[in-house]
Protein backbone atom coordinates (compact mmCIF):
# COMPACT_ATOMS: atom_id res chain seq x y z
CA UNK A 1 -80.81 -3.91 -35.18
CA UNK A 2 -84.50 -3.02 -36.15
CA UNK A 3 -85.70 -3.54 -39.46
CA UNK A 4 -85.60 0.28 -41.13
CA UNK A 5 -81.97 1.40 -40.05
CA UNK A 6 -79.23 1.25 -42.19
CA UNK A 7 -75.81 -0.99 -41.47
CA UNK A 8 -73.18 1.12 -39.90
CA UNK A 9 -70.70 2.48 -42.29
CA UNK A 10 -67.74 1.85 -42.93
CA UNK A 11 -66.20 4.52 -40.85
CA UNK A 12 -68.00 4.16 -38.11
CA UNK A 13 -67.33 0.39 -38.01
CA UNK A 14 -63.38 1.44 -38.57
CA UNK A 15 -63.57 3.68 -34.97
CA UNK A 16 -65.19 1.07 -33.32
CA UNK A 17 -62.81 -1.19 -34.11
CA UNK A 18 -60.17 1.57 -33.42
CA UNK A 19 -61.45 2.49 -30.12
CA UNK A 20 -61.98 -1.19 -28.82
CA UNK A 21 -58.33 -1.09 -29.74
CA UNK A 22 -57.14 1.50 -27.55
CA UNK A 23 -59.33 -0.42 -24.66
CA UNK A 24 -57.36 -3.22 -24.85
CA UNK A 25 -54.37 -1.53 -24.90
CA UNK A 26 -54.82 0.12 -21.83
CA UNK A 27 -56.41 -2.85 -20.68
CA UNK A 28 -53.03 -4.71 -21.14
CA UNK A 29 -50.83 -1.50 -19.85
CA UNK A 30 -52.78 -1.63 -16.40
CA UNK A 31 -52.11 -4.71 -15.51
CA UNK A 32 -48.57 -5.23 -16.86
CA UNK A 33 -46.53 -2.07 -15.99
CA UNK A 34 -47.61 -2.03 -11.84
CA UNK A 35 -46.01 -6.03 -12.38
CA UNK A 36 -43.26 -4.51 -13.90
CA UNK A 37 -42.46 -1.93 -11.24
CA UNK A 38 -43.10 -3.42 -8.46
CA UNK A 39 -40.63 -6.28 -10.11
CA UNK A 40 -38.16 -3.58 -10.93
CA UNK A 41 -37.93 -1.86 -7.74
CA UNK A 42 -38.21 -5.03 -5.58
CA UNK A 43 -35.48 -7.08 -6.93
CA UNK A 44 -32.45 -4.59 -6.52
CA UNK A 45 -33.14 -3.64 -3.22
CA UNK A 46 -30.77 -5.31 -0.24
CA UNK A 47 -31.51 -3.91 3.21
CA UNK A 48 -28.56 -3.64 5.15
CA UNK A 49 -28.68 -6.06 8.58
CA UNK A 50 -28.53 -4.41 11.90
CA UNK A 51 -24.73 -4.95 13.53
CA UNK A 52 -25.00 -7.12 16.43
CA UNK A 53 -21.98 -6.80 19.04
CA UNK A 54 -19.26 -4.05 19.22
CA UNK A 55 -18.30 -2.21 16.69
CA UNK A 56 -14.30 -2.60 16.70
CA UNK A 57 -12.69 0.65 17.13
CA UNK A 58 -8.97 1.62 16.05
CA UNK A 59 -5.73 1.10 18.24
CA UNK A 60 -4.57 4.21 19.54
C-alpha cells in the first residue's frame, strides 16, 4: 500500500471477502462431487460373469 491511498472501504473489503468465499466454495465442490460420483456410480454396479459350459435346455 503506498503512502497517499486511502484503506479500502468497507464494502469493498466485504466483496473481497465475499468473493474469496465463493472461490473456496467451488474450490471444495470440484474436488468433492467427481469423488462422490465416481463413488456413487461405482459401488452399485455388478457385472454379470460370462456362463461357462452348456446352457441346460428344457425336456421335451
Amino acid at each position: 500500500m503506498e503512502s497517499g491511498s486511502q484503506p479500502a472501504s468497507t464494502t469493498e473489503r466485504s466483496t473481497h471477502r465475499f468473493a474469496e468465499l465463493v472461490g473456496v466454495v467451488i474450490a471444495l465442490l470440484t474436488l468433492t462431487v467427481p469423488l462422490a460420483v465416481i463413488a456413487h456410480y461405482s459401488g452399485g454396479a455388478q457385472f454379470s460373469q460370462p456362463v461357462s459350459g452348456v446352457l441346460s435346455r428344457p425336456n421335451r
